[in-house]
Each structure stands twice: as C-alpha cells, then as structure tokens.
Protein backbone atom coordinates (compact mmCIF):
# COMPACT_ATOMS: atom_id res chain seq x y z
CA UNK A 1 -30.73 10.01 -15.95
CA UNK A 2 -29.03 6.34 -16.07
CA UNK A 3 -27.72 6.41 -12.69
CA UNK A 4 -25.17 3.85 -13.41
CA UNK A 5 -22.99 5.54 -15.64
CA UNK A 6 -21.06 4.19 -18.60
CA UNK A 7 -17.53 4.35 -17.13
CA UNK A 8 -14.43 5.62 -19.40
CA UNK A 9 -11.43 3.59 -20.25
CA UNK A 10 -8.94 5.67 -18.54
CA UNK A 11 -10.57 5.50 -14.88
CA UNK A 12 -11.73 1.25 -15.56
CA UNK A 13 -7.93 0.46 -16.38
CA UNK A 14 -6.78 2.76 -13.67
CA UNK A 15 -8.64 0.69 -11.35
CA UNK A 16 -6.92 -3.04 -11.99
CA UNK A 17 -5.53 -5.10 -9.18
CA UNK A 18 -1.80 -4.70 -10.22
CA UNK A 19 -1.92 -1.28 -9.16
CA UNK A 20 1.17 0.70 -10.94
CA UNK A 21 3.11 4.13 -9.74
CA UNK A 22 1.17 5.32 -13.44
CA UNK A 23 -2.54 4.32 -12.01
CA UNK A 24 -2.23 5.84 -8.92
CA UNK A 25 -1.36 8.99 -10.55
CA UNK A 26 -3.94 8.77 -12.78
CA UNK A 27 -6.65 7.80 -9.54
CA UNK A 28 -5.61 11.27 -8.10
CA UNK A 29 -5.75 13.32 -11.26
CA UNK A 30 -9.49 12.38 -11.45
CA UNK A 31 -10.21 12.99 -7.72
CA UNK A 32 -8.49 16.22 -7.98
CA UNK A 33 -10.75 17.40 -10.99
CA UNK A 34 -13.75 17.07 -8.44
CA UNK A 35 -16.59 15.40 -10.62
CA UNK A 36 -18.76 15.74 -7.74
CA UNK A 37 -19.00 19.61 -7.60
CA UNK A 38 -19.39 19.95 -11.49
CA UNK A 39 -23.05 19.93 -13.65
CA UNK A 40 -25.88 17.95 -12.09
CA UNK A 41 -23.18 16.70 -9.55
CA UNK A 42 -22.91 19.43 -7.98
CA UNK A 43 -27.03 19.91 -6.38
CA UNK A 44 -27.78 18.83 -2.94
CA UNK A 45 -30.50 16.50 -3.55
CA UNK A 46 -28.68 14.85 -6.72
CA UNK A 47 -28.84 11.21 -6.32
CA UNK A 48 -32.16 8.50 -5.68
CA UNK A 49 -34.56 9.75 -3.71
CA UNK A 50 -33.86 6.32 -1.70
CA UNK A 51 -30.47 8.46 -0.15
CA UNK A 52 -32.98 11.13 1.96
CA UNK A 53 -35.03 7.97 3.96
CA UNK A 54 -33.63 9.82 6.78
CA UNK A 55 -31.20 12.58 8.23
CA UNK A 56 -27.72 12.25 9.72
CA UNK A 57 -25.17 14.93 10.75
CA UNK A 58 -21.79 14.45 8.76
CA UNK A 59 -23.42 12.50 6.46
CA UNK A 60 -21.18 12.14 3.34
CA UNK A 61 -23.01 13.85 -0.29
CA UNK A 62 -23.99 11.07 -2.32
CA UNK A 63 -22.84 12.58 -5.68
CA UNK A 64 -19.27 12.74 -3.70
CA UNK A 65 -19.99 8.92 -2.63
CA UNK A 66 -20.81 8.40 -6.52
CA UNK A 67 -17.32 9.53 -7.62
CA UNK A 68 -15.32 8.13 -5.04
CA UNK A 69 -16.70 4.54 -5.83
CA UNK A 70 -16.80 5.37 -9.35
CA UNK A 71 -12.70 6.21 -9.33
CA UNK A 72 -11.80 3.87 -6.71
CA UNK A 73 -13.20 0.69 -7.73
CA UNK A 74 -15.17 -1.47 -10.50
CA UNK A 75 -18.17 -3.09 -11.41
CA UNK A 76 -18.38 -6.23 -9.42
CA UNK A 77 -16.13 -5.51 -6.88
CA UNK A 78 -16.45 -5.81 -3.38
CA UNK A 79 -16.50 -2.24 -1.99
CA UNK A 80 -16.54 -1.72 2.10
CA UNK A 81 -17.70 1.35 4.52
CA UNK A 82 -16.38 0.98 7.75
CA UNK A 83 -18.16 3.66 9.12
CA UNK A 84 -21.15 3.57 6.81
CA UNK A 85 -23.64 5.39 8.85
CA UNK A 86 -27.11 6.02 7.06
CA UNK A 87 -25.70 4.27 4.03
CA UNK A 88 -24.69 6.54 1.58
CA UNK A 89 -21.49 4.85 0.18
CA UNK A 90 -23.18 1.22 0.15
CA UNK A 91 -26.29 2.46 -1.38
CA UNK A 92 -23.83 4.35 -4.32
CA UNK A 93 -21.70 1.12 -4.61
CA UNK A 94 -24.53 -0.80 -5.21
CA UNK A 95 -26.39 1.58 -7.75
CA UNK A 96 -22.80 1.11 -9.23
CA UNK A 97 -22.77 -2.71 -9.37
CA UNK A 98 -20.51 -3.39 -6.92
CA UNK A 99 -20.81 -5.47 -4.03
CA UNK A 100 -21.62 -3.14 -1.15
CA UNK A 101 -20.73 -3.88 2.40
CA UNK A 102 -21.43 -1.54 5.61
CA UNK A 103 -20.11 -1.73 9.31
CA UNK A 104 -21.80 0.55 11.72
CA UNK A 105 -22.41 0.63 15.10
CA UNK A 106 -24.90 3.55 15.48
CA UNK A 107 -28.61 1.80 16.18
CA UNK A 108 -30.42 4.59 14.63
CA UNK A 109 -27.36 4.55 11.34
CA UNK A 110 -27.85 0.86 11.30
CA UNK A 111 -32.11 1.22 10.46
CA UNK A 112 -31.85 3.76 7.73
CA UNK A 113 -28.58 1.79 6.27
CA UNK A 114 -30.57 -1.33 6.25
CA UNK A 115 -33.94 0.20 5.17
CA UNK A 116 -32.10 1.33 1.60
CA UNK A 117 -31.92 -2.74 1.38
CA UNK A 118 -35.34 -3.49 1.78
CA UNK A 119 -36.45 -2.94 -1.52
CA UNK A 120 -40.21 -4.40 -1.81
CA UNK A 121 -42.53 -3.81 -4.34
CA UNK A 122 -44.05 0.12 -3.97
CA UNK A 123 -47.42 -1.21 -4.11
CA UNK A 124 -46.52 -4.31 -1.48
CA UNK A 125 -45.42 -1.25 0.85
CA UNK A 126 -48.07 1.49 0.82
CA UNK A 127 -50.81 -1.33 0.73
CA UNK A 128 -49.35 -2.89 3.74
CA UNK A 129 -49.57 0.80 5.41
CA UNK A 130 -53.21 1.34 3.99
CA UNK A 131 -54.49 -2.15 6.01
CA UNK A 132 -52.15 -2.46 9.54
CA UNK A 133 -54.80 -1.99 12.40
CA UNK A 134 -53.34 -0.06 15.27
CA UNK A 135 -53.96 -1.12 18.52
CA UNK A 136 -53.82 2.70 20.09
CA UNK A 137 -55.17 1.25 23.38
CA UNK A 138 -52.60 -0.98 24.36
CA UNK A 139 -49.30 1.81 23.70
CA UNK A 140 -48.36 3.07 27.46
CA UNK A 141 -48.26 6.90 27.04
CA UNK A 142 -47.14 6.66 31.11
CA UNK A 143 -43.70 5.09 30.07
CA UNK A 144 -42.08 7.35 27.41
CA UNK A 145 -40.23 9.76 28.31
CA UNK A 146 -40.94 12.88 29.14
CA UNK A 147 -38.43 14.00 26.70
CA UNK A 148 -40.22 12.28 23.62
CA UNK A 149 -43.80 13.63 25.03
CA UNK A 150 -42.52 17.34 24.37
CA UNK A 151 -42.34 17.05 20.88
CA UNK A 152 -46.25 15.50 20.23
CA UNK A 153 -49.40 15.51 20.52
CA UNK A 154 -50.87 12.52 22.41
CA UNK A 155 -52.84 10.62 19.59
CA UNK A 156 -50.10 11.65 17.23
CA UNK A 157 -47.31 9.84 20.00
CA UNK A 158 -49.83 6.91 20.53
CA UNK A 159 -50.15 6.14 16.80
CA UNK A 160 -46.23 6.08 16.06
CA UNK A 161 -45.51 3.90 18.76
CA UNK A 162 -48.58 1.40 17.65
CA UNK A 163 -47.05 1.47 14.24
CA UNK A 164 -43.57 1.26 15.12
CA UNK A 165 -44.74 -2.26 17.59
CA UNK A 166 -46.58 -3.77 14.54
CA UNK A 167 -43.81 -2.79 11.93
CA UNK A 168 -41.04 -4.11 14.34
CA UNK A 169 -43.37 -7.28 14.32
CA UNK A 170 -43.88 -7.75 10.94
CA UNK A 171 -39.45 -7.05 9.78
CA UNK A 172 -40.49 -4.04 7.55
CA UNK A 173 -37.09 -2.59 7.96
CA UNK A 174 -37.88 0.27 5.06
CA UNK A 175 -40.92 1.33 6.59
CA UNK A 176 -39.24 1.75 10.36
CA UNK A 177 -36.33 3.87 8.77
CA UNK A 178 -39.00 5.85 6.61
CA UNK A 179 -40.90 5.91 10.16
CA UNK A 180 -38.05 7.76 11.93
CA UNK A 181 -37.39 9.74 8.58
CA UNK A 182 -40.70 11.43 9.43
CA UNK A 183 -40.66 10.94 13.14
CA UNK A 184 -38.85 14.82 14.14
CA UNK A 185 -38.57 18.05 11.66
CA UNK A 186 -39.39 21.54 10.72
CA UNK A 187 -42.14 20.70 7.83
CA UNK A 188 -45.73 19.97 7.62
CA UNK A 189 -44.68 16.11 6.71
CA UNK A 190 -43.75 15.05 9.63
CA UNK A 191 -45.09 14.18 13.20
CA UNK A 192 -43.53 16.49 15.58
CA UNK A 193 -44.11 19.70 16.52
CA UNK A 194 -41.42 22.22 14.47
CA UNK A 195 -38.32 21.58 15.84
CA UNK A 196 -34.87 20.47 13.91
CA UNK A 197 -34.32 18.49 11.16
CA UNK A 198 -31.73 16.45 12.82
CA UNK A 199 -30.85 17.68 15.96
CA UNK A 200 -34.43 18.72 18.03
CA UNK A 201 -35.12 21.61 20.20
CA UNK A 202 -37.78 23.30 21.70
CA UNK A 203 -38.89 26.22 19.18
CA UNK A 204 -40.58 29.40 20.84
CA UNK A 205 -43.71 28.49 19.10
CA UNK A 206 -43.81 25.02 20.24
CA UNK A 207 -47.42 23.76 20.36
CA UNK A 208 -47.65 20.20 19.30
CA UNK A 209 -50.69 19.68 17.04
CA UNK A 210 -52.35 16.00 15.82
CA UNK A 211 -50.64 14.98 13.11
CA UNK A 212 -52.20 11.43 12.12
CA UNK A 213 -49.32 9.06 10.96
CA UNK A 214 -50.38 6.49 8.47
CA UNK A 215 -51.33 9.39 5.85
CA UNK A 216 -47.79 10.81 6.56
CA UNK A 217 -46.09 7.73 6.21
CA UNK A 218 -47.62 6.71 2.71
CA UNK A 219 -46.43 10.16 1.80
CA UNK A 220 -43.39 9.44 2.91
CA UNK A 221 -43.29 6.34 0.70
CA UNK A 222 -44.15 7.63 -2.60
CA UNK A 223 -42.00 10.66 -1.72
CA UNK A 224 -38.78 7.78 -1.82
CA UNK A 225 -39.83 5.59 -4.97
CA UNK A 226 -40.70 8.46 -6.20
CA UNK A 227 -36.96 8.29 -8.57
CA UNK A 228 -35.76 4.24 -9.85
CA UNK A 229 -33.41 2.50 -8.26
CA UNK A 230 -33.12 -1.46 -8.99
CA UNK A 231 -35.23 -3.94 -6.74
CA UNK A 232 -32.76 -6.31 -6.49
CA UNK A 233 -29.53 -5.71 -4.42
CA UNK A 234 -26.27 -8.02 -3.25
CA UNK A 235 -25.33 -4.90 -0.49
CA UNK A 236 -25.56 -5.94 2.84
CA UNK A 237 -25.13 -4.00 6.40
CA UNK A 238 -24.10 -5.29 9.39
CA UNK A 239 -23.48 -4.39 12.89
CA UNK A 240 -20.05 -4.34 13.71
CA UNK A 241 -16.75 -2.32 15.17
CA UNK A 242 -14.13 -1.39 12.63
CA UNK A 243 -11.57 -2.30 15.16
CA UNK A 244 -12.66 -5.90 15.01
CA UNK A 245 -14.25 -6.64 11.51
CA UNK A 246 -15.64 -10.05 11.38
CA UNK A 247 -14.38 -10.34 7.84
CA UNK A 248 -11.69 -12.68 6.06
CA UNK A 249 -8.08 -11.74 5.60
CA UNK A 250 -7.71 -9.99 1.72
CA UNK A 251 -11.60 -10.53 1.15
CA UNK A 252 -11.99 -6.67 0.00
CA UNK A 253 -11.60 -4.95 -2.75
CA UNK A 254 -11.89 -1.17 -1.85
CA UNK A 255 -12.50 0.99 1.04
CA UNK A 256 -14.35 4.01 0.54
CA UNK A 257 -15.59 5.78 4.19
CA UNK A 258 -15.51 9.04 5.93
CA UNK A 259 -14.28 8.25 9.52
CA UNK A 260 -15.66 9.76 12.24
CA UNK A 261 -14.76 13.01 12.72
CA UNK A 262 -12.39 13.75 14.98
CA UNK A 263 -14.31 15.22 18.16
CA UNK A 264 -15.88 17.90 16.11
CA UNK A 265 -19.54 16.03 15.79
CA UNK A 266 -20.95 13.96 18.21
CA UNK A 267 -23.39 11.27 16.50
CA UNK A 268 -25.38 10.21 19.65
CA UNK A 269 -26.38 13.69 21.18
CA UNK A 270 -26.96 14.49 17.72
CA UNK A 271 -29.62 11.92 16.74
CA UNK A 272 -31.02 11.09 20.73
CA UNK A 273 -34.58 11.95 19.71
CA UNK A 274 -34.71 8.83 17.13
CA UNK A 275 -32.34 6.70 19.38
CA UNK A 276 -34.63 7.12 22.22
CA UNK A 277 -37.81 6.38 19.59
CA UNK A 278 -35.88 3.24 19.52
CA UNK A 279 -35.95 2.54 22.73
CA UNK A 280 -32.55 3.65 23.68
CA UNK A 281 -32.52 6.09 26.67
CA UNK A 282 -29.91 5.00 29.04
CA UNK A 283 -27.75 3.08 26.46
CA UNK A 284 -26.95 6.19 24.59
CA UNK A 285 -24.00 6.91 27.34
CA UNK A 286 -22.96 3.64 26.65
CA UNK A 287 -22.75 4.29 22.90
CA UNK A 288 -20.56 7.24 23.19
CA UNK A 289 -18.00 5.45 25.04
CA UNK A 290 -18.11 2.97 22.17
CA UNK A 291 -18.01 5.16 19.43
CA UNK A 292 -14.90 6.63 17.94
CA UNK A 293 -15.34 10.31 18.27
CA UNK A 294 -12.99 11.45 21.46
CA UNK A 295 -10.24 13.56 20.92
CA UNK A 296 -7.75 11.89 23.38
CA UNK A 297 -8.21 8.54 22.22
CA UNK A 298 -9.21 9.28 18.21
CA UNK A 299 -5.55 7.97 17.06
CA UNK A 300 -4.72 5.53 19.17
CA UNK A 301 -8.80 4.28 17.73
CA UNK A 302 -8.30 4.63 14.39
CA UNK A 303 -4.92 2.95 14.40
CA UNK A 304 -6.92 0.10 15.58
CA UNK A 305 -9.04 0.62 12.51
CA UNK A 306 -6.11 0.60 10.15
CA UNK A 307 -4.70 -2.37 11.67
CA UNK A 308 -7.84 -4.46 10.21
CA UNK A 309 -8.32 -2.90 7.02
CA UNK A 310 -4.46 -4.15 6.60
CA UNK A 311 -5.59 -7.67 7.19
CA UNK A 312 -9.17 -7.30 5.15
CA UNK A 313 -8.04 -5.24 2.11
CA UNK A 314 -6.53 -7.43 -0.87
CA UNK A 315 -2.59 -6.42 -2.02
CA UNK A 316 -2.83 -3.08 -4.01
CA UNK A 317 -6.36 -2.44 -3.13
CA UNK A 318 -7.52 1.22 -2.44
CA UNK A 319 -8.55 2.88 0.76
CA UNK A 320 -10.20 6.58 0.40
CA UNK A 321 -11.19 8.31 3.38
CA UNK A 322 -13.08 11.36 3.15
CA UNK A 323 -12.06 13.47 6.79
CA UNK A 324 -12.69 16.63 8.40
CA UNK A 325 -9.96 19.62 9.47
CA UNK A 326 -9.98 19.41 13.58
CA UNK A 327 -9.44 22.98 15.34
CA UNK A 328 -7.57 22.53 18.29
CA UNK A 329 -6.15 24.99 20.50
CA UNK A 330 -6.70 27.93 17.61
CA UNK A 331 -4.68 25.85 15.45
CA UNK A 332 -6.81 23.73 12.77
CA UNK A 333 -5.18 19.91 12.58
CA UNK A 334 -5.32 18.58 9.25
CA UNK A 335 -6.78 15.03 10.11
CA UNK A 336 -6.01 13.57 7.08
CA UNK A 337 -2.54 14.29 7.62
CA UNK A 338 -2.53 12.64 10.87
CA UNK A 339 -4.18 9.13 9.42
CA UNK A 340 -1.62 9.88 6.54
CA UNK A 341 1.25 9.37 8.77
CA UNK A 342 -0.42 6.84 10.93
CA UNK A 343 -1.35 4.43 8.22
CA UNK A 344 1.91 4.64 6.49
CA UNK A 345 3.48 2.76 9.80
CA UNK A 346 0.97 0.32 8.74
CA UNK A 347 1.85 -0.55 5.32
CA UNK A 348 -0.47 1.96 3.47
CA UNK A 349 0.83 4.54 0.89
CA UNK A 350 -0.83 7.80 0.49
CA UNK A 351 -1.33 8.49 -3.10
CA UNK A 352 -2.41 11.99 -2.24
CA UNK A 353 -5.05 14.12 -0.72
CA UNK A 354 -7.66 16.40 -2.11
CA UNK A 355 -8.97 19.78 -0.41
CA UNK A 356 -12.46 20.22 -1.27
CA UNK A 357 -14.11 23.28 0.29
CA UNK A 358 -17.33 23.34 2.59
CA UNK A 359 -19.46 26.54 0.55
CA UNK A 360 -20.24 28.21 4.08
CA UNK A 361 -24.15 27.95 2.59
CA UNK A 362 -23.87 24.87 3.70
CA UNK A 363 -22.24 24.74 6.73
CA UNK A 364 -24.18 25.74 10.42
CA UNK A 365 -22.50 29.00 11.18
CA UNK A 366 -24.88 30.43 8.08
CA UNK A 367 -27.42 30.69 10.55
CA UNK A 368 -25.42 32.79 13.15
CA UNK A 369 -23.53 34.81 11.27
CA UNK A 370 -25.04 37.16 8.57
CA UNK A 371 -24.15 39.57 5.94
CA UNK A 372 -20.22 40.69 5.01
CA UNK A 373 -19.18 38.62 8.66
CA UNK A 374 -19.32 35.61 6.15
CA UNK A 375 -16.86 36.81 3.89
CA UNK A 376 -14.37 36.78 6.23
CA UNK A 377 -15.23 33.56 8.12
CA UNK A 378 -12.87 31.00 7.87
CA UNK A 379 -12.74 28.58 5.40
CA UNK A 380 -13.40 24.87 5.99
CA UNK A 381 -12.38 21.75 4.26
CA UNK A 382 -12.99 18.07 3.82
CA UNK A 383 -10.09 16.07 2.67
CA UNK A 384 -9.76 13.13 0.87
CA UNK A 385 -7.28 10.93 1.47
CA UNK A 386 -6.31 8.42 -1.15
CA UNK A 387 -3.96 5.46 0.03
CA UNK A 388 -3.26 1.99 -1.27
CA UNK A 389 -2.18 -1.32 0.44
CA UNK A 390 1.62 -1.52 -0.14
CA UNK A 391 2.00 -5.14 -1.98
C-alpha cells in the first residue's frame, strides 16, 4: 500500500485557507463517516511499522491520526501536536507531506517522538549495533535502583546500560527509543522478565532470565524497517509546554492533538520503568506537577493552552482535538464539551464533534470483567472536536 494516499477533490478544496460556513460542513461530514474504522483502517497495527518503536498509554491510533491530518489539512502545510507524545500525529503528517511539528514535555514521549526522525540507512543502523564494544565492567550495578534490578537479570541489566552509555554517546536517537521499545514487556523479544507491556509489575512467575541485548536489539531493528517509510523528513520535535509555545504569531497551519486526558491516565506512573531507564527517579514527581493531567486545575491548564494556539494558528485555520469522556462523581463529563465552551471565549468555533466508540476489546476492563458482564458494561467514547480560528 502507497501510504500517502491520492487525496479527493472534495476534502483538498474543503481544506483552503478562506475557510467558508460550506467547508466546514463538508470537514465534519467526512469526520463523521469515520474513515479510520472502515477496511484496512480499521486493524490495530495498520500504519508503518516505524509507529510501534515503543508503547504509550492513550496513545492516539495512527490510522485515526491518518484521517484527521488527511481531512484537516494539505500537502505542504505546517501541521502542529501540542501534546504529541510518542509521535503518532507528526509521524502521519509527515508520511502525508506536511510539515510536522511536535511539543512534548514527557522525557520518555520526547525519545520515541524523536527516534521516528532519525531515519538512517537500515544497514548504517544494524551494522553500527553488530560492531559497538560494551564496556560491561565499568556499568555500576550498585547504583540502579532497586526498582529497575527486579525486572533483570544482572548481565542482561549490565549490557543495556553499557549500550544505552555508548548510544547516548554516539546521538543514535532511533536506536535509544528502539532500546526502551524492548527494554520492559510480556514477550520473548524483550529484556525483562514478563511483566507489562507498558505499565510493569511483578508477575507471580517472576524469575528474570539472561536475555543478551545486542541480538534483541537488531531484531528490534529489522522488526521497524521492516514496512517503507521515506528517509528523508522536514518533521521536527521539540521540548516544550503548550502553555508557552516558542513559536511565531499565525505561523501554523493546523492543529491536530489529543490533549491530555483529563485525570483519567496518568503518563508518568504509567511509563516510570523507562523514565527511570533514563535516569529519571526523583524528577518524575516533578514531572507530574508539570504535566497537565489534574482534575482541579485541567481547565484553568488548557485555557492556557488555547490562549497560544489563538496567537500560533493562522485566521481560519483548523484545530481538532481528539478527547476522552471524564467520570466524575457517577456522572461521565463530556470533555470535549467543556474545551468546546472554553475555546469559544477564545475566539474558536466548534464546527462539531464526533462520538467514536472505544470496542471494550480494546479497552483494560476486558481483562477484569468476563463473559455476558461485558455486554452490559458501559460504553466509552473518544470525541473529536473540530473547531476553527474565528477570522
């Protein structure tokens, strides 16, 4: 398959600067029709193989990031995530010819966002793997944490942290993200004992085994060229708050994200195995506090967020946000509702908002719950909110 798609007329000419009442009705008439749940579209793993470098919880589906910056934008335009995580938008705006930019704050977000941008040669990278000498002696097992020794065996630990020093040496940003890609899961590829995919824990049967690294990590390699995707790339990812985006007034195009969620996931506790891999052990407090993802303050954050896409976006541009339903108190808050109204004080108009269903086969409770209890779970939805900066 051609990932970058020969675009119709209709959604090209719906996407023009001089945005009309007519164009943003035909903008939500496609989103409505959900592409990204229909044919190939619809499978988990559709996309580059480049998207699964490494996990993330929340993590938008690519073929949904696909559509969105297919819709909401064109070729050559400069689309922004400001809340990019591991990448996914960029890496689909760029496949699509647009200029990507990413803001994230998230260390561990920030490596596999940047590794999908560090396109060398396949041959330049698993050579490079086959002929790095590893200094095992001079890695401290004494001074990792305790909490990082659970999860492997000794030579295993000692041979990850020798190849993260001479990678971090050496810039290979691809190789570091595929090297905490592999560093934690549940399958015979990577280096830990079995334990989660994304979040850890300690399984009854833990028994951490050697597991040697380099072999793993070549694996790991082939496993992501293993689909094209172009060498060359004009995306770029950068380390920033969307409260205070170091970017000029009307420089962008499009906005296509999916916020934080509001207080429903919490992206530190969730990846603290790979942020502490990173060397981040006390910090990680520090992060939370930083991050937008507390219930009391979510609003009064994101209105700080809408303030400067305001200032960045150009007149007429389009902001999507993909956002999750909130329960609170037994009552479920419809989130995109509440940026709805918020950005409308701000000079955004909503165009309209999408419901698209989370199959519970893909949602967590699946493993709690069993049987005909599923049927009558409740359902849960991700919304997409379409808006547009007033002119």
């Amino acid at each position: 398959m051609n990932h970058v798609e020969k675009e119709d007329s209709v959604t090209i000419q719906s996407r023009l600067q001089d945005f009309t009442e007519k164009d943003s009705e035909i903008i939500v008439n496609e989103l409505q029709k959900k592409p990204w749940t229909t044919g190939e579209y619809k499978k988990q793993t559709w996309g580059v193989r480049l998207h699964g470098i490494g996990p993330y919880v929340g993590r938008m589906k690519p073929s949904l990031a696909h559509w969105l910056v297919r819709l909401c934008s064109k070729p050559g335009d400069i689309v922004l995530d400001p809340f990019c995580g591991i990448g996914t938008v960029p890496l689909e705006a760029d496949l699509l010819k647009r200029r990507a930019l990413g803001v994230e704050l998230n260390p561990y977000a920030l490596v596999i966002s940047r590794a999908k941008f560090d396109r060398r040669p396949l041959a330049e990278q698993v050579e490079w793997l086959r002929k790095v000498k590893l200094d095992l002696s001079a890695v401290d097992i004494k001074s990792i944490p305790n909490s990082i020794k659970q999860f492997y065996h000794e030579k295993t630990l000692r041979e990850l942290f020798a190849l993260k020093k001479k990678i971090k040496e050496e810039n290979r940003i691809f190789l570091l993200g595929c090297l905490l890609g592999i560093s934690h899961g549940h399958r015979p590829q990577y280096l830990s004992s079995v334990t989660g995919y994304i979040v850890p824990y300690k399984h009854a049967k833990f028994k951490p085994e050697y597991k040697p690294v380099i072999p793993r990590m070549i694996q790991k390699v082939y496993r992501t060229y293993s689909s094209p995707f172009p060498k060359d790339s004009s995306g770029e990812i950068i380390k920033a708050d969307a409260r205070f985006l170091p970017l000029k007034k009307e420089s962008i195009d499009a906005v296509v994200s999916s916020p934080p969620y509001y207080s429903t996931i919490d992206y530190v506790d969730s990846n603290w195995l790979r942020l502490q891999l990173l060397g981040l052990d006390e910090e990680q407090k520090n992060l939370k506090e930083e991050l937008i993802q507390h219930k009391r303050t979510y609003l009064h954050e994101m209105e700080k967020v809408g303030v400067e896409l305001r200032r960045v976006l150009r007149p007429g541009a389009l902001c999507v946000f993909v956002l999750g339903d909130f329960p609170k108190n037994k009552v479920v808050v419809n989130t995109a509702e509440e940026i709805g109204r918020l950005f409308s004080e701000l000079g955004f108009l909503t165009l309209g908002t999408i419901a698209d269903e989370i199959p519970i086969t893909k949602r967590t409770v699946v493993k709690w719950v069993g049987g005909d209890a599923l049927k009558s779970y409740p359902k849960k939805f991700d919304r997409i909110l379409a808006m547009r900066i007033n002119k």
